[in-house]
Protein backbone atom coordinates (compact mmCIF):
# COMPACT_ATOMS: atom_id res chain seq x y z
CA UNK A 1 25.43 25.05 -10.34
CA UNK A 2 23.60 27.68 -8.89
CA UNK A 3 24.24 29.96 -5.76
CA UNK A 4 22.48 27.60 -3.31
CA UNK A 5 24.13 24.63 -4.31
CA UNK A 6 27.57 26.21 -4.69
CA UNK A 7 26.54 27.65 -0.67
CA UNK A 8 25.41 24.08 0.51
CA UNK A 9 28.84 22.59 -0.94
CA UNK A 10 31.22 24.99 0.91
CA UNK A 11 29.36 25.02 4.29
CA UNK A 12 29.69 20.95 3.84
CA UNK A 13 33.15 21.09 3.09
CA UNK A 14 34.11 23.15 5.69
CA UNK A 15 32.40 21.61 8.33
CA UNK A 16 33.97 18.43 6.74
CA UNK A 17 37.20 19.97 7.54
CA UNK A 18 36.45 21.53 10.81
CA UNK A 19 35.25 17.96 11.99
CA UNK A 20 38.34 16.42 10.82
CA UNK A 21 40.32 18.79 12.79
CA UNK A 22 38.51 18.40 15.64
CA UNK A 23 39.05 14.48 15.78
CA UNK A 24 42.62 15.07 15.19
CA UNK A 25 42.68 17.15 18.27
CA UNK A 26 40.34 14.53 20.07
CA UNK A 27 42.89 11.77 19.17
CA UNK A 28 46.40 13.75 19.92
CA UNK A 29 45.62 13.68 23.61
CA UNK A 30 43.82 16.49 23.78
CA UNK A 31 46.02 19.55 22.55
CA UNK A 32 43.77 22.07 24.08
CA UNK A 33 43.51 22.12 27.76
CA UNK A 34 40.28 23.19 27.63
CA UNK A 35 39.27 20.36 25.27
CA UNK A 36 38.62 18.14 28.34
CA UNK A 37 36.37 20.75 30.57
CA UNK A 38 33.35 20.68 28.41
CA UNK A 39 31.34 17.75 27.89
CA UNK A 40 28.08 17.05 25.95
CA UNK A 41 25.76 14.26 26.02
CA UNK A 42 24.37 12.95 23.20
CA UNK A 43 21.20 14.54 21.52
CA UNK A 44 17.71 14.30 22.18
CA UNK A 45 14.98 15.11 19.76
CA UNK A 46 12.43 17.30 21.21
CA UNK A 47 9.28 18.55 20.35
CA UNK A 48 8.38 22.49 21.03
CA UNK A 49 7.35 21.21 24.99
CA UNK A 50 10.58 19.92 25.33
CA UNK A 51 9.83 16.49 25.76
CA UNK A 52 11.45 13.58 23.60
CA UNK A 53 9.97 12.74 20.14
CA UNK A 54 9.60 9.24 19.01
CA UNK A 55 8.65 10.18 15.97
CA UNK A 56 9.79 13.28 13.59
CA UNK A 57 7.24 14.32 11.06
CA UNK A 58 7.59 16.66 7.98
CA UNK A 59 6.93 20.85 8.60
CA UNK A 60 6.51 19.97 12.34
CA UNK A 61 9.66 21.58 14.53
CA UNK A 62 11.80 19.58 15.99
CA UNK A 63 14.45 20.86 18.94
CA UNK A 64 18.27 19.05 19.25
CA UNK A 65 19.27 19.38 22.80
CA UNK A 66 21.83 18.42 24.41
CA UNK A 67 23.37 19.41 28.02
CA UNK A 68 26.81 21.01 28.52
CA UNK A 69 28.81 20.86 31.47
CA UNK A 70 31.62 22.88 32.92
CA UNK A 71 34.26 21.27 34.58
CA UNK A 72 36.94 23.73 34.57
CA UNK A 73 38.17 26.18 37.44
CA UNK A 74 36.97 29.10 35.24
CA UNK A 75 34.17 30.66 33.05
CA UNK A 76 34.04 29.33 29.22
CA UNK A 77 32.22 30.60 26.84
CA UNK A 78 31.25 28.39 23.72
CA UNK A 79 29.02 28.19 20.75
CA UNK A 80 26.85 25.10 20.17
CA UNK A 81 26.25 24.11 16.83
CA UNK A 82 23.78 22.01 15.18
CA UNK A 83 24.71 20.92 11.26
CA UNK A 84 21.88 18.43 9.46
CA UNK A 85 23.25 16.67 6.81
CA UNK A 86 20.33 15.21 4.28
CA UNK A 87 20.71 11.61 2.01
CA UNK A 88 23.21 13.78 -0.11
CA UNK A 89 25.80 14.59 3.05
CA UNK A 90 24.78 18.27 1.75
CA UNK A 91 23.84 20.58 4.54
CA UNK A 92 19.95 20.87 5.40
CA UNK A 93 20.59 23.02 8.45
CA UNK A 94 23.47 24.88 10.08
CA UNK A 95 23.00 26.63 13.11
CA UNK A 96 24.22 27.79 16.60
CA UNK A 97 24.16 29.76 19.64
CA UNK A 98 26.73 31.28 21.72
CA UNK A 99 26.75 31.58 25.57
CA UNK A 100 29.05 30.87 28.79
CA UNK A 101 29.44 28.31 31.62
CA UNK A 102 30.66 28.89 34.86
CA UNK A 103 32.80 26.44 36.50
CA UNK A 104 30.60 23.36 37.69
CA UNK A 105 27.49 24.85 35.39
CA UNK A 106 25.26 22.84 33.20
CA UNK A 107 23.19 24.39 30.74
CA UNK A 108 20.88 22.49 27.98
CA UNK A 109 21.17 23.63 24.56
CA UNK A 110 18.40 23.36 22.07
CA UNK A 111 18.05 24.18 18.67
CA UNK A 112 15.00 23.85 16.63
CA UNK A 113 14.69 22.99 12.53
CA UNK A 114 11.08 22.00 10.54
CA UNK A 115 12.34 19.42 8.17
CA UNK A 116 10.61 19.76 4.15
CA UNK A 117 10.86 16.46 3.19
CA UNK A 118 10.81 12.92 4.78
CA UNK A 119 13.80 10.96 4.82
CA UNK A 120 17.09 9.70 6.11
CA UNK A 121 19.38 12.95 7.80
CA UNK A 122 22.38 12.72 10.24
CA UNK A 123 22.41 15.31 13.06
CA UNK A 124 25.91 16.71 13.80
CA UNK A 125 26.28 18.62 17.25
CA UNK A 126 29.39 20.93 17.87
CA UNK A 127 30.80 22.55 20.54
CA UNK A 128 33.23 25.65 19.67
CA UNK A 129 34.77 27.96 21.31
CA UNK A 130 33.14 30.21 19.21
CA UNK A 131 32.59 30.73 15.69
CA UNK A 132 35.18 32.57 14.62
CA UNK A 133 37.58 30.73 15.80
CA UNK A 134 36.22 26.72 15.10
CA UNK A 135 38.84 25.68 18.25
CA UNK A 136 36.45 22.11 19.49
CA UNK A 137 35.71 22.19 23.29
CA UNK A 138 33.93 18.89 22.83
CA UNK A 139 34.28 15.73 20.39
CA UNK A 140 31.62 16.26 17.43
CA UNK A 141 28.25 13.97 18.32
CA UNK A 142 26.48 12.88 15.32
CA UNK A 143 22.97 10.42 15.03
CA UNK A 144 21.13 9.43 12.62
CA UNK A 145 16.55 10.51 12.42
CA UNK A 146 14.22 9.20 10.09
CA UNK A 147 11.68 11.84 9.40
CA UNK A 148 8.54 10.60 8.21
């Protein structure tokens, strides 16, 4: 196995984890208060213009965004995270981007990968508190592209 693969395998299985956890939470009426104040909609392929792509083609970039909302009484900071799983469930893409909302603030996330090879991926979006500590502020949105 070589350093890549042995990478790809541990950033799967601890998102795998993570994910797990976070459904647990989802499901045991919401053990974190703040659990409930964020939400995310589902999300939307983009192109670099920001409008919706029907299509997803091979080495072209392609942006996941998705809008958060604030709906507690105070500021919360959070890191949104987008994982891309390939045919294999190994990891394609993991990134993120860390920011705050103020109460009642929306803000639309993006972020962008160029996909290598046509086929079959699921897009998993996360919200965190932040990295370091993996605590879910939202339920974990996946969907499935077809890149061509």
């Amino acid at each position: 196995m070589t350093y890549r693969e042995a990478e790809r395998r541990l950033s799967t299985l601890t998102i795998a984890i993570i994910t797990l956890f976070g459904i647990m939470m989802f499901l045991s009426a919401n053990a974190y208060a703040s659990f409930g104040d964020v939400t995310l909609t589902s999300p939307k392929s983009v192109g670099l213009d920001g409008k919706e792509l029907v299509t997803i083609h091979v080495d072209e970039p392609v942006g996941f965004s998705s809008t958060l909302t604030n709906h507690g009484k105070s500021e919360q900071k959070f890191t949104y995270i987008v994982q891309i799983l390939n045919e294999d469930r190994g990891t394609d893409y993991l990134e993120g981007l860390s920011a705050s909302l103020l109460p009642t603030q929306s803000f639309t996330a993006s972020q962008s990968w160029s996909p290598i090879e046509s086929g079959r991926y699921v897009v998993q979006v996360f919200v965190w508190e932040s990295f370091g500590s993996a605590i879910p502020l939202t339920p974990v949105i996946q969907t499935e592209i077809t890149v061509q």
